[in-house]
PDB file of N, CA and C in Angstrom:
ATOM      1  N   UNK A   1    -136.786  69.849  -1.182  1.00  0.00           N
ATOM      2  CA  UNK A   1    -135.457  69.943  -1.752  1.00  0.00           C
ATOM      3  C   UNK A   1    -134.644  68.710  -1.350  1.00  0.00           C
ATOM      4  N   UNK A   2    -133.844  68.078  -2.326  1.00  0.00           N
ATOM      5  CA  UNK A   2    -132.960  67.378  -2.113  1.00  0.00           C
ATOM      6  C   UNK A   2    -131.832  67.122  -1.552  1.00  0.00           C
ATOM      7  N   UNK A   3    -131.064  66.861  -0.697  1.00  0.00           N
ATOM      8  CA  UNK A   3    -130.058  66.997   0.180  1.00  0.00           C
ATOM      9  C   UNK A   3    -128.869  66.004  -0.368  1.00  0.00           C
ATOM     10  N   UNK A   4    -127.664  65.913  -1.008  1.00  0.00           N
ATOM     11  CA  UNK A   4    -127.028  64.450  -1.284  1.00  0.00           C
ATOM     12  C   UNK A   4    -125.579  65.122  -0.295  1.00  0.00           C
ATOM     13  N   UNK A   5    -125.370  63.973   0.195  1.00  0.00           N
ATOM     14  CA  UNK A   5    -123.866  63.730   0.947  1.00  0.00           C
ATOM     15  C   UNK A   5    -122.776  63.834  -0.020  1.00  0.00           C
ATOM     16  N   UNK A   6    -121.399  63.836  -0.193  1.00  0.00           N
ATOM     17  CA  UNK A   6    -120.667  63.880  -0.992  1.00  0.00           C
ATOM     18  C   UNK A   6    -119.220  63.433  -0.263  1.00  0.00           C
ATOM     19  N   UNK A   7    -118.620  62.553   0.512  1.00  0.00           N
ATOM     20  CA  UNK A   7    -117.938  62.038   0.919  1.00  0.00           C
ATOM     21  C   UNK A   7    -116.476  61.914   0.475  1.00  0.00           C
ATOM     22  N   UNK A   8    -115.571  62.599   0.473  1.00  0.00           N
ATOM     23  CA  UNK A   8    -114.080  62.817  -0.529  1.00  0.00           C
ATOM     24  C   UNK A   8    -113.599  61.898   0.034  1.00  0.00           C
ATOM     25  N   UNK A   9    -112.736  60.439  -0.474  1.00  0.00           N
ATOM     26  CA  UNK A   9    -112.043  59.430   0.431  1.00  0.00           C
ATOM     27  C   UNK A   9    -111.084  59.260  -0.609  1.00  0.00           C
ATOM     28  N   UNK A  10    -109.620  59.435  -0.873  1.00  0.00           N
ATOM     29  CA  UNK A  10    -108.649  59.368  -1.311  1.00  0.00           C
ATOM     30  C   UNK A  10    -107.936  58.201  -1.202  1.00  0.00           C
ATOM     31  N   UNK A  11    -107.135  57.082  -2.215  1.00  0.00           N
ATOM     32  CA  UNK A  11    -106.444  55.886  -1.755  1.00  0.00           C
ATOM     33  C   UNK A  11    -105.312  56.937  -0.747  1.00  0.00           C
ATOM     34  N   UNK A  12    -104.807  57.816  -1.334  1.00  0.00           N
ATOM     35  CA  UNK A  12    -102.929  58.146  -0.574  1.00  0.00           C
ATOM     36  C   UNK A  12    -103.471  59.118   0.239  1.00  0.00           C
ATOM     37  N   UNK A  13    -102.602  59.341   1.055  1.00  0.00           N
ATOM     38  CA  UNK A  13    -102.392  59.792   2.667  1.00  0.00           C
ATOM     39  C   UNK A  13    -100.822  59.528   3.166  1.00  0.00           C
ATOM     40  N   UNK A  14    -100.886  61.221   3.371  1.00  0.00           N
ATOM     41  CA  UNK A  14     -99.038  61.434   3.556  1.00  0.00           C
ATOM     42  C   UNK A  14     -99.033  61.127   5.026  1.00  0.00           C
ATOM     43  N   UNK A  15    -100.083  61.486   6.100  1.00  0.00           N
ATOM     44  CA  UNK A  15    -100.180  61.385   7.569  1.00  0.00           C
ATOM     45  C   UNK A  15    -100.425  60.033   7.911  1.00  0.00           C
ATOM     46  N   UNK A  16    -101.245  59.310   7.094  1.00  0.00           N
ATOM     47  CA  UNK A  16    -102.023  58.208   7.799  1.00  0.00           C
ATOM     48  C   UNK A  16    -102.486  56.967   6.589  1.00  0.00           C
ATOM     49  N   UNK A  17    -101.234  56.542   6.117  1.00  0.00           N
ATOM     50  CA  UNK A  17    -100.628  55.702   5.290  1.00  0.00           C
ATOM     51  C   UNK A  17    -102.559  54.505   5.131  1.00  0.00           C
ATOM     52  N   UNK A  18    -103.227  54.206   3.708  1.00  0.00           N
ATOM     53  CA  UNK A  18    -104.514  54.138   3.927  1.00  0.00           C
ATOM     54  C   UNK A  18    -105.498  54.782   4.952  1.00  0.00           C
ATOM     55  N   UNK A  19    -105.669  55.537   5.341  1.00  0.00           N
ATOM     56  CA  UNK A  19    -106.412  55.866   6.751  1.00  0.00           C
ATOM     57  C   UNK A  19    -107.855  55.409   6.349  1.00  0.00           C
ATOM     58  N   UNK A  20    -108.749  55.559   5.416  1.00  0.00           N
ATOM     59  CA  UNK A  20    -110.181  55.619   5.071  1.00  0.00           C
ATOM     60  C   UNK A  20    -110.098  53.246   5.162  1.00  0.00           C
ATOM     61  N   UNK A  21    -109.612  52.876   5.120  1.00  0.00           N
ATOM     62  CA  UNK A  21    -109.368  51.417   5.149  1.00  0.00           C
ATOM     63  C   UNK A  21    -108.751  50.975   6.173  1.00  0.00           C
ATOM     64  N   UNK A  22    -108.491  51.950   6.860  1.00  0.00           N
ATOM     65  CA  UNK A  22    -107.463  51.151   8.006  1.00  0.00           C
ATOM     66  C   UNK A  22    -108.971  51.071   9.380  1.00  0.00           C
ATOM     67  N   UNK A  23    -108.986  50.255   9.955  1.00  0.00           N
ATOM     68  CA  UNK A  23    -109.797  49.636  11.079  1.00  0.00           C
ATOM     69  C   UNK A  23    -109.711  50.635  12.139  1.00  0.00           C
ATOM     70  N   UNK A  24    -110.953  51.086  12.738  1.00  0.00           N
ATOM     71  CA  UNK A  24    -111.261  52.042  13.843  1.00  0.00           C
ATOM     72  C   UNK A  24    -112.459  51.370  14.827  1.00  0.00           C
ATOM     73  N   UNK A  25    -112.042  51.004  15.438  1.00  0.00           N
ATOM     74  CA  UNK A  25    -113.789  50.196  16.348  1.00  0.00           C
ATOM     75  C   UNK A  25    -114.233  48.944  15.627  1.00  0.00           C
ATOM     76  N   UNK A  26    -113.111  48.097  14.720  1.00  0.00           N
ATOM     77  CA  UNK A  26    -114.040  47.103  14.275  1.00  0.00           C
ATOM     78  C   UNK A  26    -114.328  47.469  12.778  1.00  0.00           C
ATOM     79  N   UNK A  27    -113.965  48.513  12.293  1.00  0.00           N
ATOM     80  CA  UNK A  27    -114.675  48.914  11.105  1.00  0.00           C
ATOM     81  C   UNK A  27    -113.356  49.713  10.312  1.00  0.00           C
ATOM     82  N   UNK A  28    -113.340  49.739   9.177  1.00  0.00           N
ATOM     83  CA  UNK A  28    -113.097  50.855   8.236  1.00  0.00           C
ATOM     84  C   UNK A  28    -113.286  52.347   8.617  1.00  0.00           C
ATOM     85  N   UNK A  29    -111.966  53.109   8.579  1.00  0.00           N
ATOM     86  CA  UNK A  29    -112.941  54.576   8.874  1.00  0.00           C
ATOM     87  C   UNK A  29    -114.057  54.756   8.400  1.00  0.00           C
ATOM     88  N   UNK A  30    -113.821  54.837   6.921  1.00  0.00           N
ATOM     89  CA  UNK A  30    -114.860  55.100   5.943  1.00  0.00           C
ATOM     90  C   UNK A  30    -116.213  54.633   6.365  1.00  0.00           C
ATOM     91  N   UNK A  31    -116.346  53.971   6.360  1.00  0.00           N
ATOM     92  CA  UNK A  31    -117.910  53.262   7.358  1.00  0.00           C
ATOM     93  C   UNK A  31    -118.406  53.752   8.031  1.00  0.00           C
ATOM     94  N   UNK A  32    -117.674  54.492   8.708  1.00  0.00           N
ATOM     95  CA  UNK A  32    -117.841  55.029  10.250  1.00  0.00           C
ATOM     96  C   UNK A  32    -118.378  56.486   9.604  1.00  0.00           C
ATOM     97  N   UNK A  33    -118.097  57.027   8.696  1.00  0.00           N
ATOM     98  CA  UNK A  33    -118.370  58.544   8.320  1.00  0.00           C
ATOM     99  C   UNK A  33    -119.633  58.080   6.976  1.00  0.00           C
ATOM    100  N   UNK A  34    -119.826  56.908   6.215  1.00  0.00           N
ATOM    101  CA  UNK A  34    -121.149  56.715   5.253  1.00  0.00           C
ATOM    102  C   UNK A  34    -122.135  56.174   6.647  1.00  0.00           C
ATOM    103  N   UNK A  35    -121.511  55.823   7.418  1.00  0.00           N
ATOM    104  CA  UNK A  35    -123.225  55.236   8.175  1.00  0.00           C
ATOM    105  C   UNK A  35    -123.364  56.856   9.880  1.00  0.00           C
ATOM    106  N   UNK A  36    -122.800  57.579   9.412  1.00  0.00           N
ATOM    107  CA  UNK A  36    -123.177  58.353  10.633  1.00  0.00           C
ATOM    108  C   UNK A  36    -123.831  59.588   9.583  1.00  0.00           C
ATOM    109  N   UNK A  37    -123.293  59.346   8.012  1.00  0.00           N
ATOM    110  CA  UNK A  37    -124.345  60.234   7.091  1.00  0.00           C
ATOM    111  C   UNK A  37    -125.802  59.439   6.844  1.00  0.00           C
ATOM    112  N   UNK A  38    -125.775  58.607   6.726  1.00  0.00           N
ATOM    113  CA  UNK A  38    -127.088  57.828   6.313  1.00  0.00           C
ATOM    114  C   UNK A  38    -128.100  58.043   7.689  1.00  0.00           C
ATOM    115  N   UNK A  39    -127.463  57.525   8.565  1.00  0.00           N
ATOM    116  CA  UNK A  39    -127.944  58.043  10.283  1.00  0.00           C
ATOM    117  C   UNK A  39    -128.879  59.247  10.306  1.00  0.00           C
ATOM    118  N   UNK A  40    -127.938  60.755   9.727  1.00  0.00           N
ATOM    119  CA  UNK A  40    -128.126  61.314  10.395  1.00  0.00           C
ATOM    120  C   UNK A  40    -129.871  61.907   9.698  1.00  0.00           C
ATOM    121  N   UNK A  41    -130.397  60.969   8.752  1.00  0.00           N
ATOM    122  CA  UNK A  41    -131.446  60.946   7.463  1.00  0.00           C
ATOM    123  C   UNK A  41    -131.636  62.104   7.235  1.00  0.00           C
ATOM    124  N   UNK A  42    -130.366  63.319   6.585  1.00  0.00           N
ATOM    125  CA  UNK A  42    -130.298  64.541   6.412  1.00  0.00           C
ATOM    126  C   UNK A  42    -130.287  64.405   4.644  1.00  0.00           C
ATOM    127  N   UNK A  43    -129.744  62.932   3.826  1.00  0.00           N
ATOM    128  CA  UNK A  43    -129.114  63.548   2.683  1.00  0.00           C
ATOM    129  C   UNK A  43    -130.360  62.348   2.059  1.00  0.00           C
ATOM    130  N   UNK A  44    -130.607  62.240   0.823  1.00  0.00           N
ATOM    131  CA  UNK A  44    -131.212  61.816   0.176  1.00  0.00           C
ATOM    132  C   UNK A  44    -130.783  60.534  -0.511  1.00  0.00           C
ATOM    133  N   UNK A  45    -128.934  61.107  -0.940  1.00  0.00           N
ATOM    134  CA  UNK A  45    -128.249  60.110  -1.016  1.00  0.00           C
ATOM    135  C   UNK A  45    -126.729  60.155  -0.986  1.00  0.00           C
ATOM    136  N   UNK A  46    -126.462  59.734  -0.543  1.00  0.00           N
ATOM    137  CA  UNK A  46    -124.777  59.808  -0.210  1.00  0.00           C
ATOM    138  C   UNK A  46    -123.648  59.185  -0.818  1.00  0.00           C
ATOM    139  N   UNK A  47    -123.078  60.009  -1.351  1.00  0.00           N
ATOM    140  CA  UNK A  47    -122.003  59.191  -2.258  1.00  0.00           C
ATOM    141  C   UNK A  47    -120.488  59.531  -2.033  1.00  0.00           C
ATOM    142  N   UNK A  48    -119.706  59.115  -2.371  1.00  0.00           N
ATOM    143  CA  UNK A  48    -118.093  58.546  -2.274  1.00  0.00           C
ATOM    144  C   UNK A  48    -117.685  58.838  -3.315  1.00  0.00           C
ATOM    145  N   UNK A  49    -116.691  59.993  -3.685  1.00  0.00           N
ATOM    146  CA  UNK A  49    -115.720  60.447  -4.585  1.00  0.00           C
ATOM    147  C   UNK A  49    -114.364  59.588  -4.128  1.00  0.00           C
ATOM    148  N   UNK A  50    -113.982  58.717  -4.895  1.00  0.00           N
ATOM    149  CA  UNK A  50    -112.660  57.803  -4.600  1.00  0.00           C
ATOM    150  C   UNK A  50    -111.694  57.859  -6.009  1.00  0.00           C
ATOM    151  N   UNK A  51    -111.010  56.772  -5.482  1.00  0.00           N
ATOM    152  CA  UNK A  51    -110.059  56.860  -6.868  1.00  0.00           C
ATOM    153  C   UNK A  51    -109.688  55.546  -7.118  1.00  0.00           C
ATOM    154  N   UNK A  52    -109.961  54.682  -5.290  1.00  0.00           N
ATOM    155  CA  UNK A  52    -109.556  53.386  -5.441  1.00  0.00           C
ATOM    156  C   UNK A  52    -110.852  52.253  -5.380  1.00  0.00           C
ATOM    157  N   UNK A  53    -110.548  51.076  -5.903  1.00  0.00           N
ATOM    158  CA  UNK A  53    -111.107  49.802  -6.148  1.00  0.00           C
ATOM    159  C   UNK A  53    -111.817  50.149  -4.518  1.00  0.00           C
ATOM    160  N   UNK A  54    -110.767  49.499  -3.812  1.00  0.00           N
ATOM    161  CA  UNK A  54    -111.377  49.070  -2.597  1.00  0.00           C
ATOM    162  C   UNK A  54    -112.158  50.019  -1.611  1.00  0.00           C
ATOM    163  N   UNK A  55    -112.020  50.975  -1.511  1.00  0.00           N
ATOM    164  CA  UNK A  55    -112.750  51.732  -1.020  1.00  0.00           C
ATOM    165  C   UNK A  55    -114.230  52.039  -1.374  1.00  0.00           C
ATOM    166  N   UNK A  56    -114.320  51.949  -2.390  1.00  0.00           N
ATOM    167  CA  UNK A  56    -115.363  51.746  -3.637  1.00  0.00           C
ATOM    168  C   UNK A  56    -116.290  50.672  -3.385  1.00  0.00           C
ATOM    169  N   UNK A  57    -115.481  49.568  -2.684  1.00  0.00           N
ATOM    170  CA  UNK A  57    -116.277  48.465  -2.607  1.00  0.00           C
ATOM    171  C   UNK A  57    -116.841  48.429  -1.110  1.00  0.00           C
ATOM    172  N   UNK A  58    -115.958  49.020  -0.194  1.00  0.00           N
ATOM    173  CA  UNK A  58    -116.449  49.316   1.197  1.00  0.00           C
ATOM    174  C   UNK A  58    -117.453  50.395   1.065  1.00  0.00           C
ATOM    175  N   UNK A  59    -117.400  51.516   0.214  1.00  0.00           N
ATOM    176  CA  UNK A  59    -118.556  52.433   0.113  1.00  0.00           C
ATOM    177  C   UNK A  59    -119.883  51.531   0.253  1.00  0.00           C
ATOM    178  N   UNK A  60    -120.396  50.709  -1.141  1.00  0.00           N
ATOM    179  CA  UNK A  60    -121.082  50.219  -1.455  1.00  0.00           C
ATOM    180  C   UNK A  60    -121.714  49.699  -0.280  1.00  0.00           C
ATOM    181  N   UNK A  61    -120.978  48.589  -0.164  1.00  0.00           N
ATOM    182  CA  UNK A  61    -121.546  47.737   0.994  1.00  0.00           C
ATOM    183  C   UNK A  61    -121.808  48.424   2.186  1.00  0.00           C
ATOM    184  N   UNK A  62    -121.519  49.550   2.639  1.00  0.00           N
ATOM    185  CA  UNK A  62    -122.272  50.734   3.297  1.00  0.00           C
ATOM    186  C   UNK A  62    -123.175  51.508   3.054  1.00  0.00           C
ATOM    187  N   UNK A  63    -123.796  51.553   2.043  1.00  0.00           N
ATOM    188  CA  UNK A  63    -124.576  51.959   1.399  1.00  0.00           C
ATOM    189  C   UNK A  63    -124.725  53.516   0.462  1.00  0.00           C
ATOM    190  N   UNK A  64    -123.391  53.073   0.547  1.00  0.00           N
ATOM    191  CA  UNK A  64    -122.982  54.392  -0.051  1.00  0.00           C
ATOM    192  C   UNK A  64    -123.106  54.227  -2.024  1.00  0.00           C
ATOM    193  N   UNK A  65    -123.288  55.464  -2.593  1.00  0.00           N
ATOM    194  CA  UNK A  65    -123.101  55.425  -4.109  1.00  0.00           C
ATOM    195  C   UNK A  65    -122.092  55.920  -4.384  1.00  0.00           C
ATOM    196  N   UNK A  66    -121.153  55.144  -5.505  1.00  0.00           N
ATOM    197  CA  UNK A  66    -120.039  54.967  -6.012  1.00  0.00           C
ATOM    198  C   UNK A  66    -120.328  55.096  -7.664  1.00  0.00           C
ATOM    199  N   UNK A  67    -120.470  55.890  -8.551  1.00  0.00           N
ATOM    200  CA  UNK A  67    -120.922  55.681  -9.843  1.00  0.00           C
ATOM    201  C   UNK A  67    -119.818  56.051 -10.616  1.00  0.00           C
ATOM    202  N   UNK A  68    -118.588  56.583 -10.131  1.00  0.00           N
ATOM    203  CA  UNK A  68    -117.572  56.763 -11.341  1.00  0.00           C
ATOM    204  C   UNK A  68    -116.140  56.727 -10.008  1.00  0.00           C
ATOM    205  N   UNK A  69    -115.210  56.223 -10.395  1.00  0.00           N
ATOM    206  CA  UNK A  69    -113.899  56.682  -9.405  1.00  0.00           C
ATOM    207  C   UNK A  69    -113.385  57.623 -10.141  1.00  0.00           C
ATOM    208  N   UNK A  70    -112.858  58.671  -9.520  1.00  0.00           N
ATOM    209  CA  UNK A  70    -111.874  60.185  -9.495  1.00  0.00           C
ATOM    210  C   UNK A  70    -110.840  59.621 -10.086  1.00  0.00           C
ATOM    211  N   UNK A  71    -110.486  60.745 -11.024  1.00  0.00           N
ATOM    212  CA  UNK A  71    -109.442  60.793 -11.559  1.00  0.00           C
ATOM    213  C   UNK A  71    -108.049  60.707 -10.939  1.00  0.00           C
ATOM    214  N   UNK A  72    -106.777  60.120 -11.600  1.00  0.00           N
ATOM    215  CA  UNK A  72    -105.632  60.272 -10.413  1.00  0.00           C
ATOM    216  C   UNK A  72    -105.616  61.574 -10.272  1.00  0.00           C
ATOM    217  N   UNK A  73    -105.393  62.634 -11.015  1.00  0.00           N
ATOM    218  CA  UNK A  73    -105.182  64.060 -11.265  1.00  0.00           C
ATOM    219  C   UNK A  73    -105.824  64.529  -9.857  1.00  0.00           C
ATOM    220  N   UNK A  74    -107.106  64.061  -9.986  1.00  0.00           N
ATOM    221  CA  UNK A  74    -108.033  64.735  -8.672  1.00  0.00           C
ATOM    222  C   UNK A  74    -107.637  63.844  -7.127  1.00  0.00           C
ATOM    223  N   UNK A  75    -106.909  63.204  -7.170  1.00  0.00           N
ATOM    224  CA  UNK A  75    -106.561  62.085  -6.216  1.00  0.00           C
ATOM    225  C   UNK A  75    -104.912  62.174  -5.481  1.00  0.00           C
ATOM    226  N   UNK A  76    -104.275  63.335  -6.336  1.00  0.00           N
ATOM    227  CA  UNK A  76    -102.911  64.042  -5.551  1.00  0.00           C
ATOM    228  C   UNK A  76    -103.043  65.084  -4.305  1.00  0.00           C
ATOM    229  N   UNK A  77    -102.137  64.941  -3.552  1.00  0.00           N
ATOM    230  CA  UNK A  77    -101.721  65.708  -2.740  1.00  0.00           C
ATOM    231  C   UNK A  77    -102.082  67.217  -3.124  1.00  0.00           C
ATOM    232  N   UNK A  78    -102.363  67.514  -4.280  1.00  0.00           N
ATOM    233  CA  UNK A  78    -102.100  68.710  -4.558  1.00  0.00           C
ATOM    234  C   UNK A  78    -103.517  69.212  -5.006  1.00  0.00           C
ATOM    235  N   UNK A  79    -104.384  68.523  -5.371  1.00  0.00           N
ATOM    236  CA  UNK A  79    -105.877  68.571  -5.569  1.00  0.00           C
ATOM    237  C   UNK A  79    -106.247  69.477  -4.588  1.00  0.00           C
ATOM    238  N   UNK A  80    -107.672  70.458  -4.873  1.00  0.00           N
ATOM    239  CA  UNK A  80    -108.165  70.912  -3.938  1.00  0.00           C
ATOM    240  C   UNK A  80    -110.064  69.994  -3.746  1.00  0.00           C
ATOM    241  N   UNK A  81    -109.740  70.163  -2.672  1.00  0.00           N
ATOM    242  CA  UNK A  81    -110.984  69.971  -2.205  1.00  0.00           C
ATOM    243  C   UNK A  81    -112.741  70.544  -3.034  1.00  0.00           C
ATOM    244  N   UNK A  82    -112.650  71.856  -3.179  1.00  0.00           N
ATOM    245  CA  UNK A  82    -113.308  72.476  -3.817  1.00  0.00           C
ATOM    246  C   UNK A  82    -113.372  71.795  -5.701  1.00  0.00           C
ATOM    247  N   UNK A  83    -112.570  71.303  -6.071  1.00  0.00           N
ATOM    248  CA  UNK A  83    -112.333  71.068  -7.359  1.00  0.00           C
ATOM    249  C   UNK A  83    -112.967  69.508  -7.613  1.00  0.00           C
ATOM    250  N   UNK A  84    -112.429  68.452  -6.145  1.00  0.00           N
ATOM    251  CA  UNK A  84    -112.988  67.415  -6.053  1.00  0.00           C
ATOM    252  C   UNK A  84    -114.771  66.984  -6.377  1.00  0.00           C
ATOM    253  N   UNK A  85    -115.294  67.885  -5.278  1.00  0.00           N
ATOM    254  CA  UNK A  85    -116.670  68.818  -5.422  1.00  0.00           C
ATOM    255  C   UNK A  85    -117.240  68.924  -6.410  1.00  0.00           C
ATOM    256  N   UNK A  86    -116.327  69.771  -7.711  1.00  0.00           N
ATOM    257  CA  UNK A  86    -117.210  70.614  -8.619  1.00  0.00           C
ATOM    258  C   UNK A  86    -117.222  69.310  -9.690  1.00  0.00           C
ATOM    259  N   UNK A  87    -116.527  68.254  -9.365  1.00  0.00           N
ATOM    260  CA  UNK A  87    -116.107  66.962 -10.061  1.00  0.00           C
ATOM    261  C   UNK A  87    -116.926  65.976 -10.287  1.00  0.00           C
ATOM    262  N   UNK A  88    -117.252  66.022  -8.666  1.00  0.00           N
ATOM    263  CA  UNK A  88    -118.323  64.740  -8.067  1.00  0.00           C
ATOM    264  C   UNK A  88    -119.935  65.713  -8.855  1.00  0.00           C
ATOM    265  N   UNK A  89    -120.158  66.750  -8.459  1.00  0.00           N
ATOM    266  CA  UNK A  89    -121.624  67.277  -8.893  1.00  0.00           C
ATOM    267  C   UNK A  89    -121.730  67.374 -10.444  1.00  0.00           C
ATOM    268  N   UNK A  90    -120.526  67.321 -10.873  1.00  0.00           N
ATOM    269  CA  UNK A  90    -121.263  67.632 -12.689  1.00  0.00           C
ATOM    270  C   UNK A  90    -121.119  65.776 -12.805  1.00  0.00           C
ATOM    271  N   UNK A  91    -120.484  64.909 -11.938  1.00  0.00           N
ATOM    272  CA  UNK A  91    -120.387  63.587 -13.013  1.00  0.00           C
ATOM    273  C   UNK A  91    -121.661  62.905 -12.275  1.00  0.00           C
ATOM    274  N   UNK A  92    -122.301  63.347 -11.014  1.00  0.00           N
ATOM    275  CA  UNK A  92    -123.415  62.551 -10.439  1.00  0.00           C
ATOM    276  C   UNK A  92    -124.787  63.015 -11.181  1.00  0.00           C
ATOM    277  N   UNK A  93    -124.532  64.844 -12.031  1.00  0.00           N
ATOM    278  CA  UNK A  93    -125.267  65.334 -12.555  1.00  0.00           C
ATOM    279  C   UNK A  93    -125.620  64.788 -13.856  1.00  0.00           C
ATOM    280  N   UNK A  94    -124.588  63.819 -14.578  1.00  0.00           N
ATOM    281  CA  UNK A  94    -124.942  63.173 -15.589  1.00  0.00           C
ATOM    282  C   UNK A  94    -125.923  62.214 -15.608  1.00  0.00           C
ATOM    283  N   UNK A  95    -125.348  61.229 -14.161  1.00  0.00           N
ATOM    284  CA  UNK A  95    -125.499  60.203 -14.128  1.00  0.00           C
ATOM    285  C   UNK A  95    -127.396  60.000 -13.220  1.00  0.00           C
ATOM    286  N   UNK A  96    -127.416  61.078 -12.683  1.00  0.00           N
ATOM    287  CA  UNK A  96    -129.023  61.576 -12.098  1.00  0.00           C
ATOM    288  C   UNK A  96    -129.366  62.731 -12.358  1.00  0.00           C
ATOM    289  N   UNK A  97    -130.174  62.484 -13.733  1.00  0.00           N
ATOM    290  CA  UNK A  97    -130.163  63.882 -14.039  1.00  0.00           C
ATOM    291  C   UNK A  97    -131.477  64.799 -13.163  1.00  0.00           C
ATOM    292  N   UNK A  98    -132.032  64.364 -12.847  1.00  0.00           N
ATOM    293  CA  UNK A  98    -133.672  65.253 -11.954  1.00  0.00           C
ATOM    294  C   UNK A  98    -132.504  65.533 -10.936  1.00  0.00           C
TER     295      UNK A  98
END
């Protein structure tokens, strides 16, 4: 069975103004949470639900998959988590279909 990561990283943040881009140890948060999934060789493949450019591009170069950015709709304060989810699996389901 297949295992894929699914990583929710949002541009806005009411607490922590960029937080997934802002520098922790040298690094991007974000980095820090695609390479401790890739690490942990649990998922098959791991991907990044975003909304922004740049994050998108830090995914990548982490080795993360990035195949569509989130809608703004899905990218408010007011989004649920669960909805993000059902978002990322039907559009990765297009895009890989096995």
């Amino acid at each position: 069975m297949k295992h894929i990561a699914i990583i929710p990283a949002r541009s806005g943040s009411k607490g922590v103004k960029n937080k997934n881009i802002r520098f922790l140890n040298g690094e991007p948060l974000i980095a820090h949470t695609i390479k401790t999934a890739i690490a942990s060789e649990v998922y098959s493949a791991v991907y990044v639900s975003t909304d922004s450019e740049e994050i998108a591009e830090i995914a990548i170069a982490e080795g993360a998959l990035v195949p569509f950015l989130r809608s703004k709709t899905l990218a408010e304060d007011s989004a649920l988590a669960v909805d993000v989810m059902i978002d990322a699996l039907k559009r990765i389901s297009i895009e890989k279909p096995d």
